[in-house]
Protein backbone atom coordinates (compact mmCIF):
# COMPACT_ATOMS: atom_id res chain seq x y z
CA UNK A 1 104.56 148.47 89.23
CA UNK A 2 104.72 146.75 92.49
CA UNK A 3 102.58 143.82 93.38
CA UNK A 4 99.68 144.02 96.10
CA UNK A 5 98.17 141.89 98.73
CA UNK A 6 95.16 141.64 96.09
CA UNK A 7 97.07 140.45 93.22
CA UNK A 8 98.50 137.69 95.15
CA UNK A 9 95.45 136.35 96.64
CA UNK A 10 93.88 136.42 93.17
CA UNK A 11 96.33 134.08 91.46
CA UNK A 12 96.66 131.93 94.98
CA UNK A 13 92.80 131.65 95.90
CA UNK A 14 91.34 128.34 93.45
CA UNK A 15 94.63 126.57 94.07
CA UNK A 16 94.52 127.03 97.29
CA UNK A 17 90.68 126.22 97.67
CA UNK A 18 91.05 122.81 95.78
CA UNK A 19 94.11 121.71 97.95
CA UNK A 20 92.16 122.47 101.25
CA UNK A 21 89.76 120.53 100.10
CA UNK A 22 91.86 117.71 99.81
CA UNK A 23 93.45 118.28 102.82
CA UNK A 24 90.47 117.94 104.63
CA UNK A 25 89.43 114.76 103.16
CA UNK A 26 92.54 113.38 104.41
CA UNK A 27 92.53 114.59 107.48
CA UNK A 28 88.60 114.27 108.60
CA UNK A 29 87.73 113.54 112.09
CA UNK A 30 91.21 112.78 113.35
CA UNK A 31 92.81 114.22 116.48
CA UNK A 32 96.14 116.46 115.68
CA UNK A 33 98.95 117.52 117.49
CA UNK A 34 101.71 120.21 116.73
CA UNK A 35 105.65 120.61 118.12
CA UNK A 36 107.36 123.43 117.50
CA UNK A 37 110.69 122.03 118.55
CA UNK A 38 113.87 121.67 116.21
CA UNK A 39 111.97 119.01 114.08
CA UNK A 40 108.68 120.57 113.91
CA UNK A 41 106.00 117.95 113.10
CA UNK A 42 101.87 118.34 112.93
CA UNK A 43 100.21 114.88 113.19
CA UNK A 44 96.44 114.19 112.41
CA UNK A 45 95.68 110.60 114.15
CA UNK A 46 91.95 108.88 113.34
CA UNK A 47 90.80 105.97 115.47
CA UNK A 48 92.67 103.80 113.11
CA UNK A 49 96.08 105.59 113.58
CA UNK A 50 97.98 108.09 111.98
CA UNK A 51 96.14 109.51 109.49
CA UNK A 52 98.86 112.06 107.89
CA UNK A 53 102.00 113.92 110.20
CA UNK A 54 103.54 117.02 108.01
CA UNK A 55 106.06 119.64 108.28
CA UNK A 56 104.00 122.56 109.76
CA UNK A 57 105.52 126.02 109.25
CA UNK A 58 104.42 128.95 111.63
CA UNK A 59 102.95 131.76 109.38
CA UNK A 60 101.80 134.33 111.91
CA UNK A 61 99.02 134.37 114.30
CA UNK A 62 95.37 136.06 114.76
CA UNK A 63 94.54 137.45 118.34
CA UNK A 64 90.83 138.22 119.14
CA UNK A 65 91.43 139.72 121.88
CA UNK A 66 94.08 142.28 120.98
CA UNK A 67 92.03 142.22 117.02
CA UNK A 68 95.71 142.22 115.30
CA UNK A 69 97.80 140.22 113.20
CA UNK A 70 101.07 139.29 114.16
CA UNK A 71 104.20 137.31 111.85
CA UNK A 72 105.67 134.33 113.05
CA UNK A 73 109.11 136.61 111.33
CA UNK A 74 108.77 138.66 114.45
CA UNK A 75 109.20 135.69 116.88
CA UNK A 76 107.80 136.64 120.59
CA UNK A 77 107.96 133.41 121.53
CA UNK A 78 111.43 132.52 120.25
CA UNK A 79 110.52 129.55 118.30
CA UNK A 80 113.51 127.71 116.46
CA UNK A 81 114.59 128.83 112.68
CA UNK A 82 112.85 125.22 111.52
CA UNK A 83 109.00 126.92 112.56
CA UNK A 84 109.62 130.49 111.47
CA UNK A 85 111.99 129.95 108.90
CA UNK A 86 109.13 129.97 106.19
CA UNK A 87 107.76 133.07 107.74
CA UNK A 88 111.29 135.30 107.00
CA UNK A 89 111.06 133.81 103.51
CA UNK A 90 107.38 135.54 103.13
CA UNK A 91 108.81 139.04 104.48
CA UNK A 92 111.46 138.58 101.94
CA UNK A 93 109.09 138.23 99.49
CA UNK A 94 106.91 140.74 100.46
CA UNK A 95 110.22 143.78 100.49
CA UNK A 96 111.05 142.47 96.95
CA UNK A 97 107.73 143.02 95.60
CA UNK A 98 107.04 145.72 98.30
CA UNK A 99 104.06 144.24 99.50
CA UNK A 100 103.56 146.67 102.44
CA UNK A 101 101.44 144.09 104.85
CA UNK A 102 103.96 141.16 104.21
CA UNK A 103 106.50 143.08 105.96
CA UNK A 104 105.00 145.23 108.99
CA UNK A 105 104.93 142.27 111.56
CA UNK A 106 101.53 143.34 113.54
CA UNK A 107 98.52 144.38 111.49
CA UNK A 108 95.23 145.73 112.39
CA UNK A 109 92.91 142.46 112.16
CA UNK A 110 89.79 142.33 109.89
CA UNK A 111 87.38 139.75 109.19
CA UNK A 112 89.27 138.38 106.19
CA UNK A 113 92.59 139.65 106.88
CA UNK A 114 94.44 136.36 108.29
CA UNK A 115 92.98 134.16 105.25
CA UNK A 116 94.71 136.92 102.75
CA UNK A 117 97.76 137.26 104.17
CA UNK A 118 97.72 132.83 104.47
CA UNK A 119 96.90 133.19 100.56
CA UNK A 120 99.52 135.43 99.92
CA UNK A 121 101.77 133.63 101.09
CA UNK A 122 101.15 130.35 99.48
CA UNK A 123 101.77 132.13 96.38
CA UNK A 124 105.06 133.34 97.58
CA UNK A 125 106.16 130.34 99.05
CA UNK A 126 104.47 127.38 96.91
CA UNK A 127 103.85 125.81 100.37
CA UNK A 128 99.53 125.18 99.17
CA UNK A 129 98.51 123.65 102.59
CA UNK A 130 97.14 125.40 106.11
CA UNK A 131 95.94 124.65 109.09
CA UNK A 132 94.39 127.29 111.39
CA UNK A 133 94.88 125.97 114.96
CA UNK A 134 93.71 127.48 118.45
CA UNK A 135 95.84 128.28 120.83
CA UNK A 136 93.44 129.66 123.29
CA UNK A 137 92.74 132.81 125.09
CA UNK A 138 91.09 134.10 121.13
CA UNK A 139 94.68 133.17 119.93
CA UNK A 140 94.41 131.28 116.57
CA UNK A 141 98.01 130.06 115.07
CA UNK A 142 98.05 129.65 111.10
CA UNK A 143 100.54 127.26 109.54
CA UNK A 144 102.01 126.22 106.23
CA UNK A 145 102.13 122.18 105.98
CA UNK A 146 104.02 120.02 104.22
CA UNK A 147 103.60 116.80 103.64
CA UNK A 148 104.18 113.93 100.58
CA UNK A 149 100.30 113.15 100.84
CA UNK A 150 99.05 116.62 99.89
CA UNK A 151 100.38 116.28 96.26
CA UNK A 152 97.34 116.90 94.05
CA UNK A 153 95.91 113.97 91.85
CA UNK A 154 95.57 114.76 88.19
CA UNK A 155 92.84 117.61 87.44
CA UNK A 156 89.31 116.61 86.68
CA UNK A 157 86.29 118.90 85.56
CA UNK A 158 84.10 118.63 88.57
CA UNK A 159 87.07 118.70 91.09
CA UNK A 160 88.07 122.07 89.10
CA UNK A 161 84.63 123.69 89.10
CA UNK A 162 83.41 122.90 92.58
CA UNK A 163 86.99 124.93 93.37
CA UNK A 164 86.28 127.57 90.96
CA UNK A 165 82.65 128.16 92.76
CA UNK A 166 84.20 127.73 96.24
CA UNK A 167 87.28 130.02 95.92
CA UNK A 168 84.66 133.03 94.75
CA UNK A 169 83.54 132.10 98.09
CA UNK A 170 86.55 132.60 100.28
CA UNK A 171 87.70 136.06 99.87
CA UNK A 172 87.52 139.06 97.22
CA UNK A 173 88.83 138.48 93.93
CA UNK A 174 88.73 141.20 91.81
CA UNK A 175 89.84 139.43 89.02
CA UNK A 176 88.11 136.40 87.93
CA UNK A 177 90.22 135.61 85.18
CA UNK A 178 93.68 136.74 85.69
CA UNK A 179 92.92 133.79 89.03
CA UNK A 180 91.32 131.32 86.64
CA UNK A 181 94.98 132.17 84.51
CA UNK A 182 97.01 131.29 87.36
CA UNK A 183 95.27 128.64 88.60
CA UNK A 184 95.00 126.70 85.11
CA UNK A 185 99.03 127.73 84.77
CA UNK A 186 99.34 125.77 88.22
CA UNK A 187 97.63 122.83 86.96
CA UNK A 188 98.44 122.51 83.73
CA UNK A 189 95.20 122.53 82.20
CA UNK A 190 95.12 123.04 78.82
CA UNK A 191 92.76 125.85 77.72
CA UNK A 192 91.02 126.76 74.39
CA UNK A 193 88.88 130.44 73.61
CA UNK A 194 85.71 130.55 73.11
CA UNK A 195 83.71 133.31 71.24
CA UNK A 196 83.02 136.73 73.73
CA UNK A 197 85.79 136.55 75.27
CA UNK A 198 85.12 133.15 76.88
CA UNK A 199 87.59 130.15 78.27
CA UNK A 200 87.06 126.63 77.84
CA UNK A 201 88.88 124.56 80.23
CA UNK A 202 89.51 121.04 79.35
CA UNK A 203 90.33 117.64 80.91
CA UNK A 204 90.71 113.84 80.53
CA UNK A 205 87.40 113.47 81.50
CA UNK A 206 85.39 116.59 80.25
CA UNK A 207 85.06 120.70 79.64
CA UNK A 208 83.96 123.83 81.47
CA UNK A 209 82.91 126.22 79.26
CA UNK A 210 83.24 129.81 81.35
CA UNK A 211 81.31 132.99 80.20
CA UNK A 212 83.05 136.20 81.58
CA UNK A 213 81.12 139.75 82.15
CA UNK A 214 82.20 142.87 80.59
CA UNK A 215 84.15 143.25 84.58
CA UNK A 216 86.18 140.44 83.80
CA UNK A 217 83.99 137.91 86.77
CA UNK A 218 82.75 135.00 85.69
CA UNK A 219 79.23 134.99 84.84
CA UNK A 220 78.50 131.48 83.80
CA UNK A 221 79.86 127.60 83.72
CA UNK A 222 78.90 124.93 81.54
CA UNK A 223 79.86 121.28 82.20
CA UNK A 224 80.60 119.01 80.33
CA UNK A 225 80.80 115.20 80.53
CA UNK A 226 82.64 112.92 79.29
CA UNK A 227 85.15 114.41 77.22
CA UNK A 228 83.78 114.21 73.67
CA UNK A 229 83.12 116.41 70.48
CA UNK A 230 84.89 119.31 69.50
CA UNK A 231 86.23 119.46 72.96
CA UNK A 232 87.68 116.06 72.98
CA UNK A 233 89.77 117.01 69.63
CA UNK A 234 91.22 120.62 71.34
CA UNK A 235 92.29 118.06 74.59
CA UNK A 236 94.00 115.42 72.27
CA UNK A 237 95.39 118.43 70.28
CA UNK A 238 96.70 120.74 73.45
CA UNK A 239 98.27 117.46 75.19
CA UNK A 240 99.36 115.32 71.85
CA UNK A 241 96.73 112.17 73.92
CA UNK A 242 94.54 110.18 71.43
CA UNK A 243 90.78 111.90 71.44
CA UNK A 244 88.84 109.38 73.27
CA UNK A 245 86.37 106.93 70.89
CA UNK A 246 82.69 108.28 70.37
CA UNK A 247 79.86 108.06 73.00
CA UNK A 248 76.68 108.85 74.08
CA UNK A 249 75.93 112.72 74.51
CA UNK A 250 78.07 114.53 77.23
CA UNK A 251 75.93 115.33 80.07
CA UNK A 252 76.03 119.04 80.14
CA UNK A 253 75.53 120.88 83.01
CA UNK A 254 75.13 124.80 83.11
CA UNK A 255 75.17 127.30 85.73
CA UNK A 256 74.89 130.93 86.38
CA UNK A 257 77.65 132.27 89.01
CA UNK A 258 75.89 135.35 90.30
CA UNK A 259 78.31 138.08 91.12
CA UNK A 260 77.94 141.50 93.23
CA UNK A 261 77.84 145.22 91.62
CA UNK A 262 81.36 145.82 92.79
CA UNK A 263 83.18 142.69 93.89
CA UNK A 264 83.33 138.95 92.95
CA UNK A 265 80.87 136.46 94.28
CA UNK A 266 81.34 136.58 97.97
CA UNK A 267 78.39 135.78 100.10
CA UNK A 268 80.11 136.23 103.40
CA UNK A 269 83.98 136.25 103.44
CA UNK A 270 85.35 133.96 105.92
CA UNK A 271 88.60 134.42 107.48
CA UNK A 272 89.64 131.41 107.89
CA UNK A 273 89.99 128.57 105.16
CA UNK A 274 90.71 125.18 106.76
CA UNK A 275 90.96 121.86 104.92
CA UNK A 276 87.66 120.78 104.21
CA UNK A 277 86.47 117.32 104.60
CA UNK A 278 85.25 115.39 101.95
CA UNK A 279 81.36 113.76 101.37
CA UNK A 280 81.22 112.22 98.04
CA UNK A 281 77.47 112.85 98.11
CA UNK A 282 77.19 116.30 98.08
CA UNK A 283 79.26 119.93 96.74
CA UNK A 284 81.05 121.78 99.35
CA UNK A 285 82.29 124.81 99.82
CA UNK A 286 85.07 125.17 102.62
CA UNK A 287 85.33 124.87 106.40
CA UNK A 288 83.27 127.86 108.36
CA UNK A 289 81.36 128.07 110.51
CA UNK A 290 80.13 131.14 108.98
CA UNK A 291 81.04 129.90 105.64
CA UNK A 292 79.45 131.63 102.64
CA UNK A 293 76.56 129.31 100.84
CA UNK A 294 77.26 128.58 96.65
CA UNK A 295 75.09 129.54 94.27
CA UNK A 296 72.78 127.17 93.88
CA UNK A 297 72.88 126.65 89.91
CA UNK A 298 76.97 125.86 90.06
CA UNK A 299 76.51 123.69 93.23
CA UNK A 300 74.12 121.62 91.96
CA UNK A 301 75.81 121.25 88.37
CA UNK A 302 78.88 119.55 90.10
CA UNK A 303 77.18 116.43 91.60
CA UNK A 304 79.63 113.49 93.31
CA UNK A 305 81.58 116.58 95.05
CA UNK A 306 82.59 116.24 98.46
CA UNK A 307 81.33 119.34 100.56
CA UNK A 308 83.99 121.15 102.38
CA UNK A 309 84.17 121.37 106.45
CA UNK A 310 86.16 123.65 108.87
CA UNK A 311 90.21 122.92 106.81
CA UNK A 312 87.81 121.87 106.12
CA UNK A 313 88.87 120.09 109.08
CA UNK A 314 87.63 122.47 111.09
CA UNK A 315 90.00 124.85 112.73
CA UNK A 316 91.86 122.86 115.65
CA UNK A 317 91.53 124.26 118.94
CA UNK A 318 94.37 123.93 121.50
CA UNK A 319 94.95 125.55 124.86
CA UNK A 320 97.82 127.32 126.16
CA UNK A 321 99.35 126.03 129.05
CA UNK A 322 103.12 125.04 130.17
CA UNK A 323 104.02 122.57 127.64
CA UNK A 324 101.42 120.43 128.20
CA UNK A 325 98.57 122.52 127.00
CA UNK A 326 95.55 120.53 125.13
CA UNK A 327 91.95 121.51 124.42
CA UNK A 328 89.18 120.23 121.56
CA UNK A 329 88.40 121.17 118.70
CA UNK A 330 84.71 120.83 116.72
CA UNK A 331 85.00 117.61 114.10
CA UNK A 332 84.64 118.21 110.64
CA UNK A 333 81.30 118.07 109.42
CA UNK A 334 80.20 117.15 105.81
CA UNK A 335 77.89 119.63 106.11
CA UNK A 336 80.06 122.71 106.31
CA UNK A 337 80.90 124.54 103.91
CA UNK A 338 84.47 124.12 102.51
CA UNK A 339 86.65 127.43 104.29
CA UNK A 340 87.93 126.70 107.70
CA UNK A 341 85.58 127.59 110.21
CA UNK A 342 86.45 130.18 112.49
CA UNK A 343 87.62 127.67 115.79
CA UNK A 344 85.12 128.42 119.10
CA UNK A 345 86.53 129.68 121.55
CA UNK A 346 88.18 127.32 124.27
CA UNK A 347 87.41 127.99 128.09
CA UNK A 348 90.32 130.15 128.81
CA UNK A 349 93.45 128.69 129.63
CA UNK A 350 95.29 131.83 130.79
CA UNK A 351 93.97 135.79 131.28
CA UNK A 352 94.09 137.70 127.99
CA UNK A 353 96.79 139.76 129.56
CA UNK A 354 98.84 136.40 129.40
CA UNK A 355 97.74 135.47 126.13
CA UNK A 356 99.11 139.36 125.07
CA UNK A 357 102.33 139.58 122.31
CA UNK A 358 105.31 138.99 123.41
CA UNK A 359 104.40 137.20 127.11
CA UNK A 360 107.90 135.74 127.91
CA UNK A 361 106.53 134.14 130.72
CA UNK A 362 103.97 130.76 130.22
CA UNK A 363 100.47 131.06 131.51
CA UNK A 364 100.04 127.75 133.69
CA UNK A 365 96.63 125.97 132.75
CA UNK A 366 94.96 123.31 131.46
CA UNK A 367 92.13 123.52 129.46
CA UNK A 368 88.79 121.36 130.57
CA UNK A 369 88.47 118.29 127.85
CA UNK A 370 85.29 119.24 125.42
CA UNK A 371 82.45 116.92 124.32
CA UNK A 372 83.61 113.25 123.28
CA UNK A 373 83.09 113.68 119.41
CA UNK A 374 85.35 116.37 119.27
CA UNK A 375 89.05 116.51 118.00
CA UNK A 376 91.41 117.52 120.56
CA UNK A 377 94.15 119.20 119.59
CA UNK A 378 97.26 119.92 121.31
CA UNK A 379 100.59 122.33 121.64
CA UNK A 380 104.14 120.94 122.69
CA UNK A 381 104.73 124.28 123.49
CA UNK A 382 103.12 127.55 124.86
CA UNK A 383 101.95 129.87 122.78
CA UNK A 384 102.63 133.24 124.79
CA UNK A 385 100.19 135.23 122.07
């Protein structure tokens, strides 16, 4: 049976959730730039300097204006084999598993559609970072990043929930727990069942207990700090570590993940998931600015997480315009929730005719610097999109 664009963004969408989240932390409030030359480089800089510079790999592009998809494999714009070499890899992967949308190189857009195909492609490619950047002229460029600081620390309970609650956020997922499978096989969490069919997931520092409906979603979470009880002797017997010495009562928390008739938790699907930024006071879900809100009950029960923003940096916006394009993008915002926010549009750099697939010819224009407190982003190179 071959595999489908759904089955891949279930087992990619809570990895992919908690590494934007990092990603955003890192990369809050700091200016980037992208070059798409031989040695391809994305660089976030803060006030204080660089703040990360990764290997960005050109996954496809979203055009408002034309309202399609189109894959960096199918190169209008003749970039070099370093920025679209990742994107051949993903068509590869998509005719071996005969995934029919990883291999026709435009696609009818839909509100979700560039996040999915961005998830789908982490999974085929084990690249778990992206950036959505604008190009201008309703041109938005996602990439695949690289880089030595994006490594994951160890997993923790609260880190693992608030990603569990964010990811049924995102996008569709049809199946709660063949995702919560692959994510726990990505992290290497050890797992123990629990009566009706439920999962406990366990950690250094404590448990989620996770109810499941008779649909396979999840229905329920139950925290549990520190790691202690019956818990504490499954975690020292899954990972041969001593069970940690006896304490006061865990502090449990519990709450109810509501889910839809016919689909998993989504309050408003986003299409873009950006990096989101990290506030150690409050939960977040990811960057958007029309970013679905959490339940209530779950976002509440996982306290001391830091809320997600556009990245949850927010989407960066760059102009197109001969090699020297730049433009501004919106900061990340603790506030926001913790998909990438769907960029604003930049005054136009270039007519949307120019801004069209496949535009050999650069549009010549510079795009008017925004507001003060907002990132700038900028292209080495024109976009013809």
């Amino acid at each position: 049976m071959s595999t489908t664009l759904q089955d891949l963004v279930n087992r990619a969408v809570f990895f992919s959730t908690e590494m934007q989240t990092h990603f955003g932390a890192l990369i809050a409030d700091a200016e980037w730039e992208v070059d798409f030359t031989s040695d391809p480089h994305l660089t976030f800089t803060s006030d204080d300097g660089t703040v990360l510079r990764g290997r960005p790999h050109l996954l496809g592009s979203e055009s408002s204006a034309q309202s399609t998809w189109l894959w960096g494999w199918d190169n209008v714009n003749d970039f070099p084999e370093a920025v679209v070499g990742l994107a051949h890899d993903v068509r590869k992967f998509g005719a071996a598993e005969d995934v029919a949308e990883l291999i026709t190189e435009e696609l009818p857009l839909d509100e979700e559609l560039a996040l999915r195909l961005t998830l789908a492609s982490k999974e085929a490619t084990g690249k778990w970072a992206h950036y959505p950047a604008a190009a201008g002229a309703g041109t938005t460029v996602w990439l695949l990043v690289d880089a030595p600081e994006l490594t994951l620390p160890e997993p923790q309970v609260k880190t693992t929930v608030r990603a569990l609650m964010q990811g049924l956020t995102q996008t569709t997922v049809t199946d709660h727990r063949v995702a919560l499978e692959a994510y726990v096989a990505k992290r290497g969490i050890p797992t123990t069942a629990l009566p009706e069919t439920g999962l406990r997931l366990l950690f250094a520092d404590g448990s989620a207990d996770l109810s499941f409906d008779e649909q396979q979603r999840i229905s329920n979470c139950e925290m549990g700090t520190p790691l202690e009880g019956e818990a504490a002797e499954q975690y020292a017997q899954a990972t041969g570590a001593p069970a940690p010495a006896a304490g006061g009562a865990p502090a449990a928390a519990t709450g109810e993940i509501p889910v839809a008739p016919t689909q998993s938790p989504v309050s408003e699907p986003t299409a873009t998931e950006q990096p989101a930024t990290d506030d150690s006071a409050a939960s977040d879900t990811g960057p958007a600015a029309s970013a679905s809100t959490p339940s209530p009950s779950l976002a509440e029960s996982t306290t001391e997480t830091p809320r997600p923003t556009a990245p949850t940096a927010p989407p960066a916006e760059a102009a197109a315009g001969d090699e020297r394009d730049s433009a501004s993008s919106r900061p990340a915002s603790a506030t926001e929730s913790e998909q990438p926010t769907r960029s604003e549009e930049e005054p136009a750099a270039s007519s949307a005719e120019e801004a069209q697939h496949g535009d050999d010819e650069p549009a010549e224009a510079e795009a008017k610097a925004e507001e003060p407190k907002k990132k700038k982003g900028l292209f080495s190179k024109l976009f013809g999109r």
